[in-house]
Every structure is written in C-alpha cells, then in structure tokens.
N, C-alpha and C. Protein backbone atom coordinates (compact mmCIF):
# COMPACT_ATOMS: atom_id res chain seq x y z
N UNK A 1 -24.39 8.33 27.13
CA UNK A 1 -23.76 7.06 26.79
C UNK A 1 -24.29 5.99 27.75
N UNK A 2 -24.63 4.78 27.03
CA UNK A 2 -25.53 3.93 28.08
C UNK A 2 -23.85 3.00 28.52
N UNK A 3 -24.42 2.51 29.93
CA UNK A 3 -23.37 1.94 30.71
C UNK A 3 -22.69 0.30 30.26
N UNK A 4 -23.15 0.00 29.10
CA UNK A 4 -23.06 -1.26 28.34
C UNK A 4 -21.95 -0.71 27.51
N UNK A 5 -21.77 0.68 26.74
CA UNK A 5 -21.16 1.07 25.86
C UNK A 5 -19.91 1.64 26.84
N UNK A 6 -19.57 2.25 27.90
CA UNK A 6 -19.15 2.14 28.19
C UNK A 6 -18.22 1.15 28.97
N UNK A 7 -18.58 0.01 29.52
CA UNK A 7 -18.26 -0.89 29.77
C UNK A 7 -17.36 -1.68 28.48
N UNK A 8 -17.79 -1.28 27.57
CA UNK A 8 -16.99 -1.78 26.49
C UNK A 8 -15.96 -0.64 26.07
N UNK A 9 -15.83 0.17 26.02
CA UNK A 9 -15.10 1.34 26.06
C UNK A 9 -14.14 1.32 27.07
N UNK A 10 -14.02 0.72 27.92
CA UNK A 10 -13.10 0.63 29.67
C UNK A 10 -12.41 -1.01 28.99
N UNK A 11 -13.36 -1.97 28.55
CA UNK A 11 -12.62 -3.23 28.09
C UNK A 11 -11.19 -2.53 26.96
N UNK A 12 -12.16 -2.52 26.54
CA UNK A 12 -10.47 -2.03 25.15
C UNK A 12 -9.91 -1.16 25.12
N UNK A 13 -9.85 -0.14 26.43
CA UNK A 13 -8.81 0.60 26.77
C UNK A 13 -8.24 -0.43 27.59
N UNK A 14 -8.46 -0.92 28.61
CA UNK A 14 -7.95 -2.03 29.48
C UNK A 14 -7.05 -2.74 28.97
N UNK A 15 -7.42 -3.52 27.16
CA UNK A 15 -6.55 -4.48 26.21
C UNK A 15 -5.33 -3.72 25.73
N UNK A 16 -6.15 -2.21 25.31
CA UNK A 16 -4.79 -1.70 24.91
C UNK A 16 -3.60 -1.62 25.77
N UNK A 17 -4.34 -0.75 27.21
CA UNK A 17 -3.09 -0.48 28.13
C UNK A 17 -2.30 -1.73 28.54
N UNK A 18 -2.74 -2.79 28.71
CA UNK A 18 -2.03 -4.11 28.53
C UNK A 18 -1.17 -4.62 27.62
N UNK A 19 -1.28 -4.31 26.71
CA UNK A 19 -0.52 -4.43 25.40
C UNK A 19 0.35 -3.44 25.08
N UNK A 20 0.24 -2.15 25.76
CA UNK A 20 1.14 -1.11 24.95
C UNK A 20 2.34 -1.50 26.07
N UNK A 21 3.42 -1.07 24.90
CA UNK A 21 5.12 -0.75 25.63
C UNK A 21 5.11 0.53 25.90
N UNK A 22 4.19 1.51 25.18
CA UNK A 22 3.96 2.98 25.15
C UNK A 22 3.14 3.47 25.37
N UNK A 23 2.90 4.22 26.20
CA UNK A 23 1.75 5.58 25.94
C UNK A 23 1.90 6.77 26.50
N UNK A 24 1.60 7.17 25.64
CA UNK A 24 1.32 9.48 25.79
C UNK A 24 0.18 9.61 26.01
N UNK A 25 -0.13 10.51 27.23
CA UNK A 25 -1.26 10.80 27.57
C UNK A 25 -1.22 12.58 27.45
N UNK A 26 -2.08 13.14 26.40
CA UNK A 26 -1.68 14.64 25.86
C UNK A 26 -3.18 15.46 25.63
N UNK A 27 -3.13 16.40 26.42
CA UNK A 27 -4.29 17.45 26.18
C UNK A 27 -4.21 18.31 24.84
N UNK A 28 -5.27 18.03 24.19
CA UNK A 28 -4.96 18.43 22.76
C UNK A 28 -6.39 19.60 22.49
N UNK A 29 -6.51 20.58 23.53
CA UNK A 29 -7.25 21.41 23.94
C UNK A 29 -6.57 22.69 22.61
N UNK A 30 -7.41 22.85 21.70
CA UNK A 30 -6.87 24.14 20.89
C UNK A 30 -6.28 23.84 19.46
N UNK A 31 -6.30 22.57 18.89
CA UNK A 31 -5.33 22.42 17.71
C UNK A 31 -6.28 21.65 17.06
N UNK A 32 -6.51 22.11 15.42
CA UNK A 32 -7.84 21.91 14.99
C UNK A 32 -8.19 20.38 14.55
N UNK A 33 -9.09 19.93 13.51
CA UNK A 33 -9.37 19.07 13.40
C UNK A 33 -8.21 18.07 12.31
N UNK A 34 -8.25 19.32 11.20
CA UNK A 34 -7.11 18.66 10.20
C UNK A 34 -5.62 17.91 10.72
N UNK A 35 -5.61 19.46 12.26
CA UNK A 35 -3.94 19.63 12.43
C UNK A 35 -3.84 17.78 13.42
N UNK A 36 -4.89 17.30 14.02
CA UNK A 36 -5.34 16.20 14.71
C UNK A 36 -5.08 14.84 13.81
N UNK A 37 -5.96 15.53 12.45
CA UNK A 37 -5.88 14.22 11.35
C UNK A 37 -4.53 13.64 10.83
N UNK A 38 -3.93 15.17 10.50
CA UNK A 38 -2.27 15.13 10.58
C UNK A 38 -1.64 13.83 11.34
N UNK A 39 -1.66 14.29 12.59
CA UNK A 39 -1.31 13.75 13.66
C UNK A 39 -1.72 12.06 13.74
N UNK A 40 -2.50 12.35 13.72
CA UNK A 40 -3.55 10.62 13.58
C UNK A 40 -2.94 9.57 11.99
N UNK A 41 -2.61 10.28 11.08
CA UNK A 41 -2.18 10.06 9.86
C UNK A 41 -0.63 9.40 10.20
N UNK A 42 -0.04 10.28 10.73
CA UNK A 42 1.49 10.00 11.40
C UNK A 42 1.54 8.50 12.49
N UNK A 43 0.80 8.35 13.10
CA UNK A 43 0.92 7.69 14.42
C UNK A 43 0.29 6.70 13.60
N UNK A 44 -0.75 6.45 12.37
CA UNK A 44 -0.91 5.05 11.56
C UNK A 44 -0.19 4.28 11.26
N UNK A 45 0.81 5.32 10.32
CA UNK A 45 1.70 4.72 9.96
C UNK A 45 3.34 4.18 10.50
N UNK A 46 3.27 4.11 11.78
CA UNK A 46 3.57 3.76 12.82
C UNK A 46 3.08 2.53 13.48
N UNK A 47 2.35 2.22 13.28
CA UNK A 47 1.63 1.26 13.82
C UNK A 47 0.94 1.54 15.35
N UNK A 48 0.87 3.03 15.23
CA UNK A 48 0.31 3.29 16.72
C UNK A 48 -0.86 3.96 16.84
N UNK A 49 -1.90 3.45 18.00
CA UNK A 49 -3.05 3.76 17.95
C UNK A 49 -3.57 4.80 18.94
N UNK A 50 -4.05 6.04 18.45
CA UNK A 50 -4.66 7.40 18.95
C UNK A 50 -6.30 7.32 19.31
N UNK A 51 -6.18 7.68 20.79
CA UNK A 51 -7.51 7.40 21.28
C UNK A 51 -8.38 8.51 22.07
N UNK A 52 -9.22 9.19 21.91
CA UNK A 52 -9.54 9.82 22.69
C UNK A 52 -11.01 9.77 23.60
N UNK A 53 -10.25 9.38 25.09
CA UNK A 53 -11.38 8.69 25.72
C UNK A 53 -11.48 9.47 27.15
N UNK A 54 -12.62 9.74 27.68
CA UNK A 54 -13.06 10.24 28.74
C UNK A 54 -12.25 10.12 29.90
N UNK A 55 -12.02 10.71 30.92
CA UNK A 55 -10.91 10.47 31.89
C UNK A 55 -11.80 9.80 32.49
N UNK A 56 -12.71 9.64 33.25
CA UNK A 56 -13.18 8.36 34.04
C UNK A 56 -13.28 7.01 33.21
N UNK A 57 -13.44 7.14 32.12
CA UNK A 57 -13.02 5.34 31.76
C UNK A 57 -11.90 5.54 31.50
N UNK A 58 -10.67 6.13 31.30
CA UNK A 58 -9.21 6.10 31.12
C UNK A 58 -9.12 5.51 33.14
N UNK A 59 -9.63 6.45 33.56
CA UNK A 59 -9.00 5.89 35.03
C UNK A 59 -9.91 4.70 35.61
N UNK A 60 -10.67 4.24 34.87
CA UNK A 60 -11.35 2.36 35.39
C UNK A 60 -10.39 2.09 34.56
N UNK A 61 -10.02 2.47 33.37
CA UNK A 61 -9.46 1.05 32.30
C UNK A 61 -7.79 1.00 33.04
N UNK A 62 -7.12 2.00 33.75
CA UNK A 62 -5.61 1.70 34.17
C UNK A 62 -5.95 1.20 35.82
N UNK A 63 -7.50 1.48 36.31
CA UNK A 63 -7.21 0.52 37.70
C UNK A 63 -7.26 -0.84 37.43
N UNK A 64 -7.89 -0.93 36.26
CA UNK A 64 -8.33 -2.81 36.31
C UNK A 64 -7.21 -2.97 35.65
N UNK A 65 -6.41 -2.84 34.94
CA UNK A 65 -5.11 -3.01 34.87
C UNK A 65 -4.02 -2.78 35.38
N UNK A 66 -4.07 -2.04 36.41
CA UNK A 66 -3.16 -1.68 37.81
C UNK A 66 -1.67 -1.38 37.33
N UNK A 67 -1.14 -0.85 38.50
CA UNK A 67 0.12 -0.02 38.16
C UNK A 67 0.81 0.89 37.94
N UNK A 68 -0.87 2.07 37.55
CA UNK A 68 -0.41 3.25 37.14
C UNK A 68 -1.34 4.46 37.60
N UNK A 69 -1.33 3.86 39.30
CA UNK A 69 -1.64 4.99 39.95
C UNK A 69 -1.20 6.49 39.98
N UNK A 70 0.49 6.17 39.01
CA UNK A 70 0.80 7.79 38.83
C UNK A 70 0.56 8.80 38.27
N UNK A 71 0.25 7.70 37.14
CA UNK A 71 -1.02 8.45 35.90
C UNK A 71 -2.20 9.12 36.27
N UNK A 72 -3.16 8.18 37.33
CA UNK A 72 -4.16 8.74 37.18
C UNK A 72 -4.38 10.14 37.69
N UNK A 73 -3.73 11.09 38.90
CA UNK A 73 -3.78 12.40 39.11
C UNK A 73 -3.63 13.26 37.94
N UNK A 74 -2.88 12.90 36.97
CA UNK A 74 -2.95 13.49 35.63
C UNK A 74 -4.18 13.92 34.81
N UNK A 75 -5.01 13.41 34.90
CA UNK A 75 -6.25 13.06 33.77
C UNK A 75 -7.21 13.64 34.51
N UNK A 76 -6.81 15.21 33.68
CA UNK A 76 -7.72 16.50 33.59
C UNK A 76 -7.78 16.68 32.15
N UNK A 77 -9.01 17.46 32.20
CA UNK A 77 -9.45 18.17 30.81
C UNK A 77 -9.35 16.91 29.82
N UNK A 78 -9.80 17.04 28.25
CA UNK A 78 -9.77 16.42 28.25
C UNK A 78 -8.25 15.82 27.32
N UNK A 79 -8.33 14.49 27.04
CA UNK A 79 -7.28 13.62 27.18
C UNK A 79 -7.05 12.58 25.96
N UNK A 80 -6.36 12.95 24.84
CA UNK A 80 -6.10 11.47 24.08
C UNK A 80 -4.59 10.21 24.30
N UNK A 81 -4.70 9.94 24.35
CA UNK A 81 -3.57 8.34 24.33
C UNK A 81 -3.14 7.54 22.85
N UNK A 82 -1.47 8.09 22.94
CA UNK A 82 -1.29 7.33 22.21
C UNK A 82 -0.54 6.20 22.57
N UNK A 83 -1.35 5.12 21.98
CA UNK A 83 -0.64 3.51 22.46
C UNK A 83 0.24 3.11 21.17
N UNK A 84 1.54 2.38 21.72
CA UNK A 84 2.63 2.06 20.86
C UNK A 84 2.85 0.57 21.19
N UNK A 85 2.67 -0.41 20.73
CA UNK A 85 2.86 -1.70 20.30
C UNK A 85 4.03 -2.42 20.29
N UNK A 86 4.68 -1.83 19.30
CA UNK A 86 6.07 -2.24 18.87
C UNK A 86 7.37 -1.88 19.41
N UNK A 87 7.38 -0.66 19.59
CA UNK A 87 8.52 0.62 19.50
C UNK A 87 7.97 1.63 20.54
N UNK A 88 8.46 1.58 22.36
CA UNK A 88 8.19 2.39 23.32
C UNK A 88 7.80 3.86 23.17
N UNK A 89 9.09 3.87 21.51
CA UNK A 89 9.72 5.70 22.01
C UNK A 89 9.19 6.20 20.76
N UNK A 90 8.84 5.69 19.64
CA UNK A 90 8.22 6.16 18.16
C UNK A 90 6.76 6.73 18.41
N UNK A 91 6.14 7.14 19.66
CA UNK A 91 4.92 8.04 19.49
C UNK A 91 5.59 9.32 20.31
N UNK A 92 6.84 8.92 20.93
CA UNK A 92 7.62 10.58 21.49
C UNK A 92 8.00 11.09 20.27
N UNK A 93 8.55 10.41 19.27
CA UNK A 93 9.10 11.31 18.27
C UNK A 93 8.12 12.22 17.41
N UNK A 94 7.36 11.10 16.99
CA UNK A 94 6.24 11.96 16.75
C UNK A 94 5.29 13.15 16.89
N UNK A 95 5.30 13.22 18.31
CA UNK A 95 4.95 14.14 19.11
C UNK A 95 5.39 15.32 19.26
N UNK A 96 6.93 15.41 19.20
CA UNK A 96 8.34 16.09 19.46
C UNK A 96 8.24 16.78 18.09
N UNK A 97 8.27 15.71 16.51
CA UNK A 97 8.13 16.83 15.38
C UNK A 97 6.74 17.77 15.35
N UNK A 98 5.51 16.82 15.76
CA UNK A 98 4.17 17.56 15.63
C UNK A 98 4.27 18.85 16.68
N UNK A 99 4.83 19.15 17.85
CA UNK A 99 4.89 19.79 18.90
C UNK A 99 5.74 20.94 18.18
N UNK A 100 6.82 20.45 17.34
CA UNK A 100 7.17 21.94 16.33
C UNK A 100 6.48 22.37 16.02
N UNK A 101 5.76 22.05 15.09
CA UNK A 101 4.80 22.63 14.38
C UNK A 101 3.41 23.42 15.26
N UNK A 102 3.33 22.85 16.51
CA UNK A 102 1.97 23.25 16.83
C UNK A 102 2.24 22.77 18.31
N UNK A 103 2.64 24.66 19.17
CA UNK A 103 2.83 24.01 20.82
C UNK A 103 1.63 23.94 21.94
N UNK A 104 0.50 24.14 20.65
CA UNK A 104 -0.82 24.08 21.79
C UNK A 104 -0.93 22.12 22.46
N UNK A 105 -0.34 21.30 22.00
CA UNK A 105 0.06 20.14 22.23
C UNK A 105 0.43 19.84 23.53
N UNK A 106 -0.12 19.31 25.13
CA UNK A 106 0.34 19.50 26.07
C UNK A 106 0.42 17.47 26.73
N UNK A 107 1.90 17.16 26.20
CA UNK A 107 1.88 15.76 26.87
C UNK A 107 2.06 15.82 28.21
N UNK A 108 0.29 15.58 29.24
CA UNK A 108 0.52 15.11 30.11
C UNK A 108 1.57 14.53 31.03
N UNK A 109 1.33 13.03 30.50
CA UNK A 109 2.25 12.06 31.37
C UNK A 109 2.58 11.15 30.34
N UNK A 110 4.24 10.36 30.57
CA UNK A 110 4.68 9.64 29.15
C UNK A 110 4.65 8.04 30.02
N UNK A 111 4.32 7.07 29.84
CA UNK A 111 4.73 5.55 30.37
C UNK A 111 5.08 4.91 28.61
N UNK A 112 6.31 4.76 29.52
CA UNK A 112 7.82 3.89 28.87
C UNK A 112 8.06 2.99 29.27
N UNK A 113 7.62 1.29 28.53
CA UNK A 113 8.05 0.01 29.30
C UNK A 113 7.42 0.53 31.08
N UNK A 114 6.56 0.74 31.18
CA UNK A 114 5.67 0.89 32.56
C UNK A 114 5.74 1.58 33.48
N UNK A 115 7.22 2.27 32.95
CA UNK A 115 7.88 3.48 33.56
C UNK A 115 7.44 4.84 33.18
N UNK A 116 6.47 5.21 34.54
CA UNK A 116 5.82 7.24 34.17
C UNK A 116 6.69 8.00 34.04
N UNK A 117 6.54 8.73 33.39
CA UNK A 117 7.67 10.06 33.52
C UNK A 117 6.57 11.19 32.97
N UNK A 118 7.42 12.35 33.41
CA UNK A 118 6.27 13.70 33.39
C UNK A 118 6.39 14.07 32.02
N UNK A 119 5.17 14.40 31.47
CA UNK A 119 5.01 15.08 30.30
C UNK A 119 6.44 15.48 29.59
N UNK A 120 7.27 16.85 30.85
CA UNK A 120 7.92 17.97 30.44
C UNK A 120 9.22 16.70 29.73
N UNK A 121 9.22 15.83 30.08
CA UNK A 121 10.31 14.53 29.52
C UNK A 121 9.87 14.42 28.17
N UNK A 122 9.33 14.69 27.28
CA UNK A 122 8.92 13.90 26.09
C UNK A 122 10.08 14.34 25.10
N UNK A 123 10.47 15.10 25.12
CA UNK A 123 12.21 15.67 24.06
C UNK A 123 12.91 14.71 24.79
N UNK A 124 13.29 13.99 26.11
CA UNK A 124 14.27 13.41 26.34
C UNK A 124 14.03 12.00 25.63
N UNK A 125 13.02 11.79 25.72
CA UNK A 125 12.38 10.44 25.61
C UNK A 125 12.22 10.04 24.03
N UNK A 126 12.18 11.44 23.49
CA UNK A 126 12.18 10.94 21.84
C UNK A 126 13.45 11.53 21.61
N UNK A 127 14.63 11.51 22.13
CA UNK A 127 16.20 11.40 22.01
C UNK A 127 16.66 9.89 21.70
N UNK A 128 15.93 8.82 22.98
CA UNK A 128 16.06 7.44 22.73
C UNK A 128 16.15 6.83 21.57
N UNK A 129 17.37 5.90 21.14
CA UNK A 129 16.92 5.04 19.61
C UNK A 129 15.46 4.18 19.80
N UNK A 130 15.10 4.20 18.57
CA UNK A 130 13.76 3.31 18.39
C UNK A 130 14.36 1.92 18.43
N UNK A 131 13.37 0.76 19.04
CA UNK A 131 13.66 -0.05 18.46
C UNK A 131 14.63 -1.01 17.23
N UNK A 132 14.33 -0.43 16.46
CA UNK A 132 15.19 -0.91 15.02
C UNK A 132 16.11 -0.35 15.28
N UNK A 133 16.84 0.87 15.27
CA UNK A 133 17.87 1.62 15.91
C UNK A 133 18.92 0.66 16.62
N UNK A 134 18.64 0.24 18.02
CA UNK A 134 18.99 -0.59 18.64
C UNK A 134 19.27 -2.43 18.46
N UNK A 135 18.28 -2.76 17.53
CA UNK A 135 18.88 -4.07 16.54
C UNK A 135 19.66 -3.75 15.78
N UNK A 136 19.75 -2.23 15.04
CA UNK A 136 20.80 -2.42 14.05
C UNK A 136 22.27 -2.05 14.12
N UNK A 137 21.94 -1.53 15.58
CA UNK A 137 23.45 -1.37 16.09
C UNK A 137 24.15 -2.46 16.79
N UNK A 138 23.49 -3.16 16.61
CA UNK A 138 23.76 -4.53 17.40
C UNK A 138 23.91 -5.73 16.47
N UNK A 139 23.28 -5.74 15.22
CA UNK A 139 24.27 -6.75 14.17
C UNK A 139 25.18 -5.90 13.97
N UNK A 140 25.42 -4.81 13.73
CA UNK A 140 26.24 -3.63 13.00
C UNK A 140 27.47 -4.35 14.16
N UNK A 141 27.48 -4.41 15.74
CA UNK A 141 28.54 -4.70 16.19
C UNK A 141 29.32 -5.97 16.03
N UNK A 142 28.13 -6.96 15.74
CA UNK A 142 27.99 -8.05 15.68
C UNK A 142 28.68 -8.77 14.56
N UNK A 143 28.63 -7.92 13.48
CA UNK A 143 28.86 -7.72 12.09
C UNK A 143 30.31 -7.56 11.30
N UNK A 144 31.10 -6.57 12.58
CA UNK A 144 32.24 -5.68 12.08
C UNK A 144 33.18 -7.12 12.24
N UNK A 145 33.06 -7.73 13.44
CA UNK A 145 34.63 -8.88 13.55
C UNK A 145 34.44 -9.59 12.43
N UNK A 146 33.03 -10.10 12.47
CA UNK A 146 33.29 -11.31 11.23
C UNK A 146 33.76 -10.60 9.81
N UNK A 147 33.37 -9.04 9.54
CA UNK A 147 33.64 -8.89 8.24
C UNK A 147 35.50 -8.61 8.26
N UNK A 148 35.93 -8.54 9.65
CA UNK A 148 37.78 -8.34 10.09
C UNK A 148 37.77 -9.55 9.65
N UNK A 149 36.97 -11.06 10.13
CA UNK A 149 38.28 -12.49 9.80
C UNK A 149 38.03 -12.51 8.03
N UNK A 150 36.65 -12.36 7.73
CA UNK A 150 36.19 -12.28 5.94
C UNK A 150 37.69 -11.16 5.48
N UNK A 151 38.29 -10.13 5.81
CA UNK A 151 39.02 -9.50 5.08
C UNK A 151 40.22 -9.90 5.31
N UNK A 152 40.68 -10.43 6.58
CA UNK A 152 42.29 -11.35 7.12
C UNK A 152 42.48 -12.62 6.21
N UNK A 153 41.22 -13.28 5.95
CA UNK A 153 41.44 -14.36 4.84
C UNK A 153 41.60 -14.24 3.72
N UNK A 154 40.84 -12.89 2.86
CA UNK A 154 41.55 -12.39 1.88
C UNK A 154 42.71 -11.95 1.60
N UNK A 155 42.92 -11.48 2.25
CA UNK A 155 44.43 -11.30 2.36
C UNK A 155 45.54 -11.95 2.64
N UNK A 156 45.17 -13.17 3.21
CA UNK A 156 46.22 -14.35 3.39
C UNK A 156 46.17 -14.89 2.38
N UNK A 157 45.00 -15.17 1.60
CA UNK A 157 45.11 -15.88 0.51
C UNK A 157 45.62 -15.27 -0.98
N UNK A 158 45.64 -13.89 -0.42
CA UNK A 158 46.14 -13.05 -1.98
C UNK A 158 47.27 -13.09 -1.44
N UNK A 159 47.56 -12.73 0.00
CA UNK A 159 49.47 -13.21 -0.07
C UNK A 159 50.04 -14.25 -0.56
N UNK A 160 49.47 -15.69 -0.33
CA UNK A 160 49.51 -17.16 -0.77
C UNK A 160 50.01 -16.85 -2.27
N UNK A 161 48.98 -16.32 -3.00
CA UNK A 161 48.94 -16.60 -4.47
C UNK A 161 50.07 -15.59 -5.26
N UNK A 162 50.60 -14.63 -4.46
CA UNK A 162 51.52 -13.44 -4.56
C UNK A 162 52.40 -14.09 -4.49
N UNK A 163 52.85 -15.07 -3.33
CA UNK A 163 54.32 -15.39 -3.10
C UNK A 163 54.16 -17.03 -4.56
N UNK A 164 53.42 -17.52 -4.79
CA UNK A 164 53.41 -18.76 -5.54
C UNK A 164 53.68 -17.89 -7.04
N UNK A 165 53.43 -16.79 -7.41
CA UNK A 165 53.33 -15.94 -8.59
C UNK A 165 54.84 -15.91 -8.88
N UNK A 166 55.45 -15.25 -7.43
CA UNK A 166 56.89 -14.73 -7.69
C UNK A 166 58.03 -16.16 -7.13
N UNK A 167 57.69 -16.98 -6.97
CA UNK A 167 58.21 -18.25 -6.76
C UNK A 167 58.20 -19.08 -8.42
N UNK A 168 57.30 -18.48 -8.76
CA UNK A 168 57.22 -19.25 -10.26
C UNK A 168 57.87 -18.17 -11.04
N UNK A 169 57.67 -17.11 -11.11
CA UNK A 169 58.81 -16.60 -11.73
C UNK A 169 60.04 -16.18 -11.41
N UNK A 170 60.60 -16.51 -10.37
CA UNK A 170 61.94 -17.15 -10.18
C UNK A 170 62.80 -18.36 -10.72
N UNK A 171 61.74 -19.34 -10.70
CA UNK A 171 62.61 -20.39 -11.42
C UNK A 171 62.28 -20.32 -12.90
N UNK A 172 61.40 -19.70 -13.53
CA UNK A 172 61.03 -19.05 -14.99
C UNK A 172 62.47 -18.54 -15.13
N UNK A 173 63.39 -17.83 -14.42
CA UNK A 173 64.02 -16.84 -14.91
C UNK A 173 65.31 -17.61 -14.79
C-alpha cells in the first residue's frame, strides 16, 4: 500500500472517529464471509458504518484525534470498527443478537459518547435504550398530564350538559 493511500485511509478514519457517538472495536478472526455480510447488512440499515482497517492506521487515525489512548493497547490481530452516528448503543445491540448466533465474535473495546469500556461490557451496553427509546419516553411523560387536563375537561363538560339535561327535565315535569 503506497503511503498516499494510506494517508487517506488514517484521514477518514480520523472523520469518522470524530463524528461517531459509537464505536466497537471487534476481532472477527474465524466467522466467514457471508456470516460478515450478514452483519454488514444489519449495521446498514442502521445507519452504521463497518470498517475494517489495519491497527497502525486505526492507532494514527485515534492519535490525531486524541483521547483514546485506552483504546489503543487494544488493537491486536486484526480489527473491524463499527461507527454509529446517530444512536451510541444500536451497534451493541446488534452485536449482542449477531454474537448469538456466532461467538467466534470478540468485541475488543466499546467507546460510548467517548467513554471506553471493555469489550466483556457489550450485553450491558446493549441493555441501554436507544436513542428513540429515550425521546419516546419522554413525550410519553410529557404526554400523560396533558392527556389528564384533555380528559378533566371532558368530563366537566359532560357533567355541565348532564346537570342542564336533568334541570330541563325537571321543569318539563
């Protein structure tokens, strides 16, 4: 590989690791090509991007982006990354169902919002709500009083029209 191509290879790992809220760093030593495509198929449609790049430009592309000196003792053998965009914890889950299926799968090291944690964390970590999860429990809370005063006014007003019903047929009678 000439040192131009790499140099560009260290840039856009550099953009990604800058940009991700997420990444899994996982030795995928033993699990075939399809069972990979699988995998790669899953994390698309996600919006998350699977990379598999040499550990010396993985460890230029996180020094020039600094921070994650904890990572780099990690990055043996070799090494893919999945970067997550949107949603910190939606490439743990992923991982967590694919890892059923197939435990030759070995996540390294997990960074969460910039925070490392060891591989053996990745079941805790895809326990976390996703993103959306967490907005929707949050109109959902957001949600419940106003639909209490929406049902207190119904009901005042069907009392209103209850007591005007039997007020009129009182003097009817």
């Amino acid at each position: 590989m000439k040192r131009s191509e790499k140099d560009q290879i260290i840039a856009e790992v550099s953009k990604k690791v800058a940009r991700a809220k997420g990444m899994f760093f996982a030795d995928f030593t033993g699990i075939t090509v399809e069972e990979i495509n699988g995998l790669r198929r899953e994390f698309r449609k996600s919006n998350i991007d699977y990379q598999v790049v040499k550990n010396t430009l993985v460890r230029k592309a996180l020094e020039t982006v600094g921070g994650y000196e904890a990572v780099l003792s990690r990055l043996e053998k070799p090494t893919a990354i999945a970067f997550s965009y949107d949603d910190p914890v939606s490439p743990a889950k992923i991982m967590k169902k694919f890892r059923e299926k197939n435990e030759k799968l070995v996540v390294k090291v997990c960074v969460v919002e910039k925070q490392v944690f060891e591989g053996k964390q990745l079941n805790d970590i895809a326990k976390l709500p996703t993103r959306k999860e967490i907005i929707a429990g949050v109109l959902g809370s957001i949600q419940a009083p106003i639909a209490g005063v929406v049902g207190a006014i119904s009901a005042v007003m069907r009392d209103i029209v209850s007591i005007v019903d039997q007020i009129e047929k009182k003097k009817a009678a």
